[in-house]
C-alpha atoms as a PDB file:
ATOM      1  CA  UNK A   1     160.072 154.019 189.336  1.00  0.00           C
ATOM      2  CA  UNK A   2     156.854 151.894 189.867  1.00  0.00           C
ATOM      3  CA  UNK A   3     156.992 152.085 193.300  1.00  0.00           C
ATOM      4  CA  UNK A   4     157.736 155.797 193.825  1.00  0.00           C
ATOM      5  CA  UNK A   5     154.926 156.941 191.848  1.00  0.00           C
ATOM      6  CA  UNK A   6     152.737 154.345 192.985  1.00  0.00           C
ATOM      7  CA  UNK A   7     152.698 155.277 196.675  1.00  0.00           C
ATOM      8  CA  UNK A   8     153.309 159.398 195.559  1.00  0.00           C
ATOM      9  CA  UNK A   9     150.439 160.010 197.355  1.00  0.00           C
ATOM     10  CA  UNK A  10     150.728 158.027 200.842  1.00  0.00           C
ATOM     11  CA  UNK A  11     153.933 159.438 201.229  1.00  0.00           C
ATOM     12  CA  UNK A  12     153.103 162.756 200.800  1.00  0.00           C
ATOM     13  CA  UNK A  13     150.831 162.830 204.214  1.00  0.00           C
ATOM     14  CA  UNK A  14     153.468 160.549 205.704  1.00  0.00           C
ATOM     15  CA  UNK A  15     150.386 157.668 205.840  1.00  0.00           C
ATOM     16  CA  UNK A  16     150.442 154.189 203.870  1.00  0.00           C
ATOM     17  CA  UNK A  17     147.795 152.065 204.869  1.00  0.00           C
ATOM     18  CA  UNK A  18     146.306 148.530 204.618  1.00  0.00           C
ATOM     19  CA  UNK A  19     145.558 145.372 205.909  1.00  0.00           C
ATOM     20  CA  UNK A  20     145.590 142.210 204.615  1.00  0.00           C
ATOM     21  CA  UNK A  21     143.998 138.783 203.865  1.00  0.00           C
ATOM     22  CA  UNK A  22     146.927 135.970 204.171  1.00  0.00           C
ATOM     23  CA  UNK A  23     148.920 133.485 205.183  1.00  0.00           C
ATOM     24  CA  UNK A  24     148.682 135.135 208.829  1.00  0.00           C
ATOM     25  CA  UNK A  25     144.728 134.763 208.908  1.00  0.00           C
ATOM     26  CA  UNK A  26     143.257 132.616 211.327  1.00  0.00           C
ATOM     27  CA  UNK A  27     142.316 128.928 211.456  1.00  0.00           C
ATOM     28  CA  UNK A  28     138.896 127.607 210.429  1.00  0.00           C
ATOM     29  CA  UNK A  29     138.319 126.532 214.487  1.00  0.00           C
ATOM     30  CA  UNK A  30     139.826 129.980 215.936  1.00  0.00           C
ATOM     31  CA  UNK A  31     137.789 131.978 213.214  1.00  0.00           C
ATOM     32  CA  UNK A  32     134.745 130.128 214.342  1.00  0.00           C
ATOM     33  CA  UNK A  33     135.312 130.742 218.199  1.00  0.00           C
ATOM     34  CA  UNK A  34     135.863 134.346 217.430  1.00  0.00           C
ATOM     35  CA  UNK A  35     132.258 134.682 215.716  1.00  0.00           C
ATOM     36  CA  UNK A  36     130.893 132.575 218.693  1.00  0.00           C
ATOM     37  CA  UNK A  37     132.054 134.805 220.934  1.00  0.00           C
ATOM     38  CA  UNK A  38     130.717 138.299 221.604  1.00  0.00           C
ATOM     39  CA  UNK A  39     133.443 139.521 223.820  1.00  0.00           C
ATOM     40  CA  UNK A  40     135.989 138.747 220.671  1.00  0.00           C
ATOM     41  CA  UNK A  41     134.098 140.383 218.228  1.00  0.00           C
ATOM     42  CA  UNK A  42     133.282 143.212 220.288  1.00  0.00           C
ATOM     43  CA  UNK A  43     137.369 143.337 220.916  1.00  0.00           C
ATOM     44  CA  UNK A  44     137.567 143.861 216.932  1.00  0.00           C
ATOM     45  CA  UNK A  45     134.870 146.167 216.710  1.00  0.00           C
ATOM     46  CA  UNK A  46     136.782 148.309 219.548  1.00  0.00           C
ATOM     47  CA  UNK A  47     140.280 147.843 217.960  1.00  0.00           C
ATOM     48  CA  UNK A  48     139.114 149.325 214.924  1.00  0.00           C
ATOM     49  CA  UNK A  49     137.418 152.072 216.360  1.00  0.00           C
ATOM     50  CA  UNK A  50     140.231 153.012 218.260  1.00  0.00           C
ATOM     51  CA  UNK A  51     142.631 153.000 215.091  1.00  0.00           C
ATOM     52  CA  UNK A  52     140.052 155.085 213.469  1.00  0.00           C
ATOM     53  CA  UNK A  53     140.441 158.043 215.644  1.00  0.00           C
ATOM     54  CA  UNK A  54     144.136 158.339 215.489  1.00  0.00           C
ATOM     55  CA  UNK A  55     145.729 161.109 213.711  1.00  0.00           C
ATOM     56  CA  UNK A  56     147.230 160.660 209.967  1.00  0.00           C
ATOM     57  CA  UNK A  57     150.645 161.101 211.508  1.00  0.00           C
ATOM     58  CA  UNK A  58     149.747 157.910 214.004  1.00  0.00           C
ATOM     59  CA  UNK A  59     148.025 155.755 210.951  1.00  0.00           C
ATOM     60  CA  UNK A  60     151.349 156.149 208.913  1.00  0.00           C
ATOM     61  CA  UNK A  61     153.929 155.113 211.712  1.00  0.00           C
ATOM     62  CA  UNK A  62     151.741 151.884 212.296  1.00  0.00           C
ATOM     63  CA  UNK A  63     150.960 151.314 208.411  1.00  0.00           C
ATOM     64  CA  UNK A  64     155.014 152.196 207.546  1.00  0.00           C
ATOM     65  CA  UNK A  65     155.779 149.468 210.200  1.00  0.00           C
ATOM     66  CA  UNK A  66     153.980 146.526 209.480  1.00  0.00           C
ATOM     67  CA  UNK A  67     154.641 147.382 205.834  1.00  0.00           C
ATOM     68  CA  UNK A  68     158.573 147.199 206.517  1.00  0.00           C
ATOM     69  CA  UNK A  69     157.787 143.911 208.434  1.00  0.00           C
ATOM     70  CA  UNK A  70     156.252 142.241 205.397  1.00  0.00           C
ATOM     71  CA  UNK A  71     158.399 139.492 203.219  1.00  0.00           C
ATOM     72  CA  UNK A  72     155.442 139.246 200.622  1.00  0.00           C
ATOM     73  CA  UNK A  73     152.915 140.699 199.174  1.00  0.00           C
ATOM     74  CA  UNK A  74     150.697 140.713 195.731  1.00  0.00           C
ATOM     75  CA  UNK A  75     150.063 144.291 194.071  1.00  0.00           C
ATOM     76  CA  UNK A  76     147.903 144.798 190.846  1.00  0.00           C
ATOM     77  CA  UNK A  77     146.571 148.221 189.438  1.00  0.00           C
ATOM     78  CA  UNK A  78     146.746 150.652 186.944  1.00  0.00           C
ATOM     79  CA  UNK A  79     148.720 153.902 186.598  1.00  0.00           C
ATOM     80  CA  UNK A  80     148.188 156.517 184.069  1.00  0.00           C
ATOM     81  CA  UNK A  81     150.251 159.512 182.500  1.00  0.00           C
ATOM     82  CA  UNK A  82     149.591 161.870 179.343  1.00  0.00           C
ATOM     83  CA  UNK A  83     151.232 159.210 176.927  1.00  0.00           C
ATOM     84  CA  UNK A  84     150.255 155.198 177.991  1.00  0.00           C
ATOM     85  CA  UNK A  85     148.977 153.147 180.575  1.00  0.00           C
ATOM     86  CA  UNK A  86     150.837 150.880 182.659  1.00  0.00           C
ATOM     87  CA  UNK A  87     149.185 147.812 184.095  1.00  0.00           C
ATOM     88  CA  UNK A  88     150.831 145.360 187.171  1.00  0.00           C
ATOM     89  CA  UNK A  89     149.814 142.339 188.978  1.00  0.00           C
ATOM     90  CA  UNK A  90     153.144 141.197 190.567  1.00  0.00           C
ATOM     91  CA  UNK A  91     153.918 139.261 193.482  1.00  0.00           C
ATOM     92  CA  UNK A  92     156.651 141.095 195.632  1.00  0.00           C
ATOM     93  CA  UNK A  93     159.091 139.436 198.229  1.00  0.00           C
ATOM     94  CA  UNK A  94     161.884 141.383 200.434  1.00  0.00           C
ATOM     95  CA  UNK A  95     164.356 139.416 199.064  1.00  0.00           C
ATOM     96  CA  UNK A  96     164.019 141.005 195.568  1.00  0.00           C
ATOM     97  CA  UNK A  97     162.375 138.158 193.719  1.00  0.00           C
ATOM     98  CA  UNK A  98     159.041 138.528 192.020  1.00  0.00           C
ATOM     99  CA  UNK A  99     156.706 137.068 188.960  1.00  0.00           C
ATOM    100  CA  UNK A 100     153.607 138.621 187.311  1.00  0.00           C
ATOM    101  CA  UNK A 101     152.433 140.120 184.872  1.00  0.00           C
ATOM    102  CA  UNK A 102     152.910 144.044 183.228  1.00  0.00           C
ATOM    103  CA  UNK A 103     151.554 145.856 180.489  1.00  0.00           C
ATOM    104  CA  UNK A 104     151.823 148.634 178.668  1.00  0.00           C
ATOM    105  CA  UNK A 105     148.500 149.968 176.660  1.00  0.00           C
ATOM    106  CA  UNK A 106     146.806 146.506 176.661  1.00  0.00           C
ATOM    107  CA  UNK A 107     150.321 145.077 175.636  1.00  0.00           C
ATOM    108  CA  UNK A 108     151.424 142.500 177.817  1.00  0.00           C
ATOM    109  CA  UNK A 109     154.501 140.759 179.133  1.00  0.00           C
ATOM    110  CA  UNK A 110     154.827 137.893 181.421  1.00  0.00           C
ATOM    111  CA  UNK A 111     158.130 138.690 184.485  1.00  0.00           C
ATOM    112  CA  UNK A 112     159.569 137.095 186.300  1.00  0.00           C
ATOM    113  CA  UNK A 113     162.717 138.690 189.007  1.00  0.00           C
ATOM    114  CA  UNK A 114     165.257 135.901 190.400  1.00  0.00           C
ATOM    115  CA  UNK A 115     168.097 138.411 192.605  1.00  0.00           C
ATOM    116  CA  UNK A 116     169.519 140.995 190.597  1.00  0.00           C
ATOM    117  CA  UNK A 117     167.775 139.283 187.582  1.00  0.00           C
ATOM    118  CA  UNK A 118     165.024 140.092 185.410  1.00  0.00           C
ATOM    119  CA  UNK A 119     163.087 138.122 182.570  1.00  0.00           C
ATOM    120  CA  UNK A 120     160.498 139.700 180.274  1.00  0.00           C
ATOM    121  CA  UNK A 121     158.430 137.632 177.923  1.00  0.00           C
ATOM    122  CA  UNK A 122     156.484 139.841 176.132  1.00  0.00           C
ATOM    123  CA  UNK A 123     154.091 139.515 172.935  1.00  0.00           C
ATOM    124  CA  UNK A 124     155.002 141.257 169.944  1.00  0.00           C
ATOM    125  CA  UNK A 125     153.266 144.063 170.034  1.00  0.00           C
ATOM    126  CA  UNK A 126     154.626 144.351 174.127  1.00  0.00           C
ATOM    127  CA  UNK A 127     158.241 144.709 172.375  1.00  0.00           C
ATOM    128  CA  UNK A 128     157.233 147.267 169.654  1.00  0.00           C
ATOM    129  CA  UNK A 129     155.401 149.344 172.402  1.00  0.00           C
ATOM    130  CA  UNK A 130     158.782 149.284 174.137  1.00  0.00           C
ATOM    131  CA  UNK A 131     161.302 149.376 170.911  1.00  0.00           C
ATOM    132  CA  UNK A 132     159.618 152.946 170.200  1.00  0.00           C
ATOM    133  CA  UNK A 133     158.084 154.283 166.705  1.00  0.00           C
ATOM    134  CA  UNK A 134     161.618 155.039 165.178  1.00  0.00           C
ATOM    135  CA  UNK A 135     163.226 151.934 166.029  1.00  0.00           C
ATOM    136  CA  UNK A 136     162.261 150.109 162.729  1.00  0.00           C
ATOM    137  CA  UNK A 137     164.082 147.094 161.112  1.00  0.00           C
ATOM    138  CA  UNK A 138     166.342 147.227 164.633  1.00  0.00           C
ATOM    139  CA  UNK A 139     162.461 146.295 166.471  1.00  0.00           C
ATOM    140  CA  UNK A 140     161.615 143.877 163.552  1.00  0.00           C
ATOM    141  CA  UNK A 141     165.540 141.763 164.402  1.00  0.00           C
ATOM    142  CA  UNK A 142     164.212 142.220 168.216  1.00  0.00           C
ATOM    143  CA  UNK A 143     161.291 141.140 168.118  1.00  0.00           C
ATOM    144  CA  UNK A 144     162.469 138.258 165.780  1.00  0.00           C
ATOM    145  CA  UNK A 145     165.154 137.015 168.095  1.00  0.00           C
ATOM    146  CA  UNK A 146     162.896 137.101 171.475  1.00  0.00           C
ATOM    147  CA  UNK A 147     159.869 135.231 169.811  1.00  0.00           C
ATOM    148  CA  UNK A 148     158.176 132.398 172.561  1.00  0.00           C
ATOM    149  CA  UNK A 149     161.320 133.499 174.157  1.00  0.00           C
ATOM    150  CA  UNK A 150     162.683 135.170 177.396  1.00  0.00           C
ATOM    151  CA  UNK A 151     164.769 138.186 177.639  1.00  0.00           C
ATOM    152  CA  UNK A 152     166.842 138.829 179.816  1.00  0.00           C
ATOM    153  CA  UNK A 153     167.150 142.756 181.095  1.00  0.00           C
ATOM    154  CA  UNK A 154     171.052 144.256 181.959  1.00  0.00           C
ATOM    155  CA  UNK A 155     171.862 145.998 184.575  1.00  0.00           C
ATOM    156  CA  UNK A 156     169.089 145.150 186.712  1.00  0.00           C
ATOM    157  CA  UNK A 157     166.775 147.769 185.033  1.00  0.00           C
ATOM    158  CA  UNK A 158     162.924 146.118 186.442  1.00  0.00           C
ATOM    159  CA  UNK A 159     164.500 145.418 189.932  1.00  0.00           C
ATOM    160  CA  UNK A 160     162.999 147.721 191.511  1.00  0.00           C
ATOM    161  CA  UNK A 161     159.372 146.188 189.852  1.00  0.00           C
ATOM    162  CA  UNK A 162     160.427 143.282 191.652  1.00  0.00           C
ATOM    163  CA  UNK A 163     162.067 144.578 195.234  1.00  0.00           C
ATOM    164  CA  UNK A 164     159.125 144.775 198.035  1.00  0.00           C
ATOM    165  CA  UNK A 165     162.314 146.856 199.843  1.00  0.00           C
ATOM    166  CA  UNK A 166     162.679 149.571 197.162  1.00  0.00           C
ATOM    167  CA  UNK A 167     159.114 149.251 196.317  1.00  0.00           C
ATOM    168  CA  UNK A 168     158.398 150.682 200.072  1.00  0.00           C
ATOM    169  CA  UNK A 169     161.366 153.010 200.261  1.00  0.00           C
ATOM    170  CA  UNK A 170     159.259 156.412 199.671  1.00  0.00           C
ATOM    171  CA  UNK A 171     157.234 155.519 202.623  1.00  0.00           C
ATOM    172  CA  UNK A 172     160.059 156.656 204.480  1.00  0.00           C
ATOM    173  CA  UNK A 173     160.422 159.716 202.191  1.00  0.00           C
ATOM    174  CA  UNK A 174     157.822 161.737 201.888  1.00  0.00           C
ATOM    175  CA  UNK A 175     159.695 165.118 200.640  1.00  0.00           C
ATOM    176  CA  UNK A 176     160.771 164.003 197.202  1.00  0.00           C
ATOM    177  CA  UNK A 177     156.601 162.591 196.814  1.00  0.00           C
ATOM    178  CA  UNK A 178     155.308 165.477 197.554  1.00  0.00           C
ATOM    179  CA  UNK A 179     153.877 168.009 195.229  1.00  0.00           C
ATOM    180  CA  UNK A 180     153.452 170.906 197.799  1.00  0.00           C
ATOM    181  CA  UNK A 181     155.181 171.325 200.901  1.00  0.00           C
ATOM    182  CA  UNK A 182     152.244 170.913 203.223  1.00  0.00           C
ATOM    183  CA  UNK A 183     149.109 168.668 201.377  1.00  0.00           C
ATOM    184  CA  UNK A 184     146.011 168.437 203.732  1.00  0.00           C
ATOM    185  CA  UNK A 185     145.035 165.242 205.133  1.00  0.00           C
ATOM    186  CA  UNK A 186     142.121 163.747 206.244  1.00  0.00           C
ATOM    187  CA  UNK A 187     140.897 160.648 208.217  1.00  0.00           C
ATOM    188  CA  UNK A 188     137.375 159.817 206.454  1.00  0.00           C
ATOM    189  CA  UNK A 189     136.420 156.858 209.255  1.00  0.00           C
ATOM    190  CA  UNK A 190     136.150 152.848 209.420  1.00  0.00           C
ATOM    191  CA  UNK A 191     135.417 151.330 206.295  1.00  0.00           C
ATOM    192  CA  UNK A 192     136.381 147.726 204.813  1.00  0.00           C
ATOM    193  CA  UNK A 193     138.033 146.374 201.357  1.00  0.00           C
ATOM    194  CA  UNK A 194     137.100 142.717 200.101  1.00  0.00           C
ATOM    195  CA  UNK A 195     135.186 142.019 203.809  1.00  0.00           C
ATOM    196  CA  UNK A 196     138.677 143.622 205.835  1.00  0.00           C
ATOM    197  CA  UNK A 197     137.769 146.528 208.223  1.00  0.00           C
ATOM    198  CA  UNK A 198     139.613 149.360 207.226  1.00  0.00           C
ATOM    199  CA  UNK A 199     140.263 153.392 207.880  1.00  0.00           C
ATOM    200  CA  UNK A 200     140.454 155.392 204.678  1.00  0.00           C
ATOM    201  CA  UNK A 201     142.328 158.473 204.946  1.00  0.00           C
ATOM    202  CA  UNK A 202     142.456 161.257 202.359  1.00  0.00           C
ATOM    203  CA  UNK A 203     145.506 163.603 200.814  1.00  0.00           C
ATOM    204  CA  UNK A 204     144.986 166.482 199.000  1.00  0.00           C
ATOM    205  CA  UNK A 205     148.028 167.579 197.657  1.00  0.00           C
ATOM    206  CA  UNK A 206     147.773 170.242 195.162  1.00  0.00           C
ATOM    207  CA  UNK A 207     145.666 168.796 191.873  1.00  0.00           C
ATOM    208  CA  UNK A 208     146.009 165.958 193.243  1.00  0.00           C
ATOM    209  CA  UNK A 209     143.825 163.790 195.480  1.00  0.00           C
ATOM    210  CA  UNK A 210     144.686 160.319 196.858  1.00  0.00           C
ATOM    211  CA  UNK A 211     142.683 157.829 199.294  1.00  0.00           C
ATOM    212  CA  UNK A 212     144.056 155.067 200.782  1.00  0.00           C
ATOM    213  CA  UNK A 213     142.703 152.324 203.266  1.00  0.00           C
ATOM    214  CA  UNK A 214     144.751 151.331 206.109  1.00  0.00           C
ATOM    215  CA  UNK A 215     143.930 148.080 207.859  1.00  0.00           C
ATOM    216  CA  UNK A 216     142.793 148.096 210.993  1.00  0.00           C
ATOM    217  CA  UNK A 217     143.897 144.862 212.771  1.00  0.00           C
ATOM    218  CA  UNK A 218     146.429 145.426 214.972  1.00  0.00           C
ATOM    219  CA  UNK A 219     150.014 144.058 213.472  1.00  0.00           C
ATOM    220  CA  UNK A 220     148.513 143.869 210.069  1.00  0.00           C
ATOM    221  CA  UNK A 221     148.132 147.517 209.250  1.00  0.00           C
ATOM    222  CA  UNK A 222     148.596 146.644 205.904  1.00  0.00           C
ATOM    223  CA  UNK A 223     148.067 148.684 203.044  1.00  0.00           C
ATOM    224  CA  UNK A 224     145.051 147.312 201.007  1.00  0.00           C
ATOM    225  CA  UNK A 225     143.993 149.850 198.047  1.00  0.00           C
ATOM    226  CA  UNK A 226     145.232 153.245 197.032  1.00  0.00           C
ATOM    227  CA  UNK A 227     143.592 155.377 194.706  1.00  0.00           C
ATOM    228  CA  UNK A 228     145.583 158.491 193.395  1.00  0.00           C
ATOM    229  CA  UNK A 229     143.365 161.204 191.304  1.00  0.00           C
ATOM    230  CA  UNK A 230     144.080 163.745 189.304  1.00  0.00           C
ATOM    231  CA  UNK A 231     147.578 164.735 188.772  1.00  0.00           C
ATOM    232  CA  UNK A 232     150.378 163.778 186.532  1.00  0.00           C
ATOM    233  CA  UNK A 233     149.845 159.587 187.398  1.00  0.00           C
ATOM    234  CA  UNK A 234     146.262 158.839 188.379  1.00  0.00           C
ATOM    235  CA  UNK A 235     145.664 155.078 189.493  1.00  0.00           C
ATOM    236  CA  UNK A 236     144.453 152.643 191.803  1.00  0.00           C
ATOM    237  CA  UNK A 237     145.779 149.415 193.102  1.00  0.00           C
ATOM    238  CA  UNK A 238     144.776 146.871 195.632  1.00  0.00           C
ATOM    239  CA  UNK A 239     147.306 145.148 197.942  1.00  0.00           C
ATOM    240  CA  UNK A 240     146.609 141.099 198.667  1.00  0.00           C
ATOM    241  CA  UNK A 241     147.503 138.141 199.600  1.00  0.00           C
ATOM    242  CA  UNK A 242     150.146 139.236 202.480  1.00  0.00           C
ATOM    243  CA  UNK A 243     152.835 137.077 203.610  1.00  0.00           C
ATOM    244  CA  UNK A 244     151.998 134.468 201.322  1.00  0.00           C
ATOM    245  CA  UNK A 245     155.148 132.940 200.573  1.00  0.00           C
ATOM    246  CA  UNK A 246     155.803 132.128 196.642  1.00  0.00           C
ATOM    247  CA  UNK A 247     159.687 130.487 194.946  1.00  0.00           C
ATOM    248  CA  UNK A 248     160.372 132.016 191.467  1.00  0.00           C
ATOM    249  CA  UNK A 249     163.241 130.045 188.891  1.00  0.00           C
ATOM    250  CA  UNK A 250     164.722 131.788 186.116  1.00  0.00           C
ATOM    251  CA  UNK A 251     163.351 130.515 182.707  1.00  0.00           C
ATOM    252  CA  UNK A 252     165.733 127.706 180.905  1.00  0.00           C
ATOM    253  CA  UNK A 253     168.604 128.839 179.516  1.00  0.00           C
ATOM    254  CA  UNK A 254     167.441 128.301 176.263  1.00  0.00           C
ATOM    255  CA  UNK A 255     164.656 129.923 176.437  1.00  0.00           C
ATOM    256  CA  UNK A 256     166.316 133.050 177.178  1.00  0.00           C
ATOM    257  CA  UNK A 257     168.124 135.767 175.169  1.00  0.00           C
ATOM    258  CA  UNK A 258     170.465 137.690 177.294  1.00  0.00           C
ATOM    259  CA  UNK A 259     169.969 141.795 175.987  1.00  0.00           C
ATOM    260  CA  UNK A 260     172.980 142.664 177.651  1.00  0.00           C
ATOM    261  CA  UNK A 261     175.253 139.880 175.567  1.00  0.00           C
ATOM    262  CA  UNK A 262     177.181 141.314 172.442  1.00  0.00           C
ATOM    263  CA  UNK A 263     176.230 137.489 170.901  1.00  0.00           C
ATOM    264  CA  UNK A 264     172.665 138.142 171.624  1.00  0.00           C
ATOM    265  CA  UNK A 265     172.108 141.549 170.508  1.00  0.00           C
ATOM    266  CA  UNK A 266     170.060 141.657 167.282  1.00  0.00           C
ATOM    267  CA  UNK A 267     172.038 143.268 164.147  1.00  0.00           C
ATOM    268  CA  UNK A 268     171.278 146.518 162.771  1.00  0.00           C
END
């Protein structure tokens, strides 16, 4: 799923990463007694020296924590394989609720998770992407039926698009990530993403080469960007806006065709 692939390459060290720019970020007045004060920026600039030098294995534990700890989080990116490519920018809460957008080749679709529910609004050329070459007049009665409308997915099929808590599960799992059973890794040094000091750390796993930036503030060692090369699913995405909480509703009911309803289901 999304987030298995997506984080294929953090898990394979055993290190997620980043930091964050949120909800938890400091007031105007304590932001401006920090830069007023030498002793508290030269706290920072120790801090993130210090998180520097510890080892992948150290950098994962803290990033896999404060990760776990999070209740939202915004991720948008691209991933790649031999056929299409998939585009996200999705706003993720622990409770399984989420909104955003996803696309498939340039074809878009608005989505929005409420529970165990999903809603897709897609454009027509987002359905026909999905519906397959072969599916013919079946797409055209599709496509016909969901027009300026919602659908709504069975069996919970984009939940785990929408679940922060399955989106993070592989950090936990690095085997089944894992292309080769021991991938080199590799703490580059301090760096920053969007003005957030940072520690990139490297993965070489086979054909496959993946960087990711770890925040470096302590209790916010939030994953901000990954970048996986190479490979079977090349990408990057960016992680934002942490903590920031959001409320979704599901679309009016009739706005909505239910996919999974024998009523609803277009005829052959």
């Amino acid at each position: 799923m999304a987030g298995a692939v997506l984080l294929t390459g953090v898990a394979a060290c055993g290190d997620d990463s980043d930091d964050g720019s949120s909800a938890d970020s400091p007031s105007a007045s304590e932001a401006s007694d920090a830069s007023a004060s030498p002793s508290a920026s030269g706290s920072e600039d120790s801090e993130s020296e210090a998180f520097a030098d510890k080892s992948v294995e150290e950098i994962q534990a803290a990033a896999v924590k404060d990760m776990r700890a999070l209740q939202f989080v915004r991720v948008a990116g691209t991933l790649r394989d031999d056929a299409s490519e998939l585009a996200v920018d999705l706003r993720l809460s622990a409770q399984g609720d989420c909104d955003g957008k996803v696309s498939v080749d340039g074809a878009d679709a608005e989505i929005i998770g409420v529970g165990n529910t999903s809603y897709l609004k897609g454009t027509e050329e987002f359905w026909r992407k999905s519906a397959g070459d072969d599916a013919g007049q079946q797409a055209d009665a599709l496509i016909s039926a969901l027009a300026g409308k919602w659908a709504k997915i069975p069996g919970g099929d984009f939940n785990e698009f929408c679940d922060l808590n399955s989106f993070l599960d592989d950090l936990d799992d690095p085997d089944d990530a894992s292309e080769s059973a021991d991938p080199q890794t590799e703490v580059v040094g301090e760096t920053s993403v969007a003005d957030t000091p940072a520690v990139e750390v490297k993965i070489y796993d086979d054909a496959e080469v993946s960087t990711v930036w770890v925040g470096t503030e302590e209790g916010r060692h939030y994953i901000l960007k990954m970048r996986v090369e190479d490979g079977e699913n090349p990408g990057e995405f960016t992680f934002s806006e942490f903590n920031d909480a959001f409320k979704v509703k599901a679309p009016p009911k009739n706005q909505v065709v239910d996919l999974g309803s024998a009523d609803d289901e277009p005829d052959d």
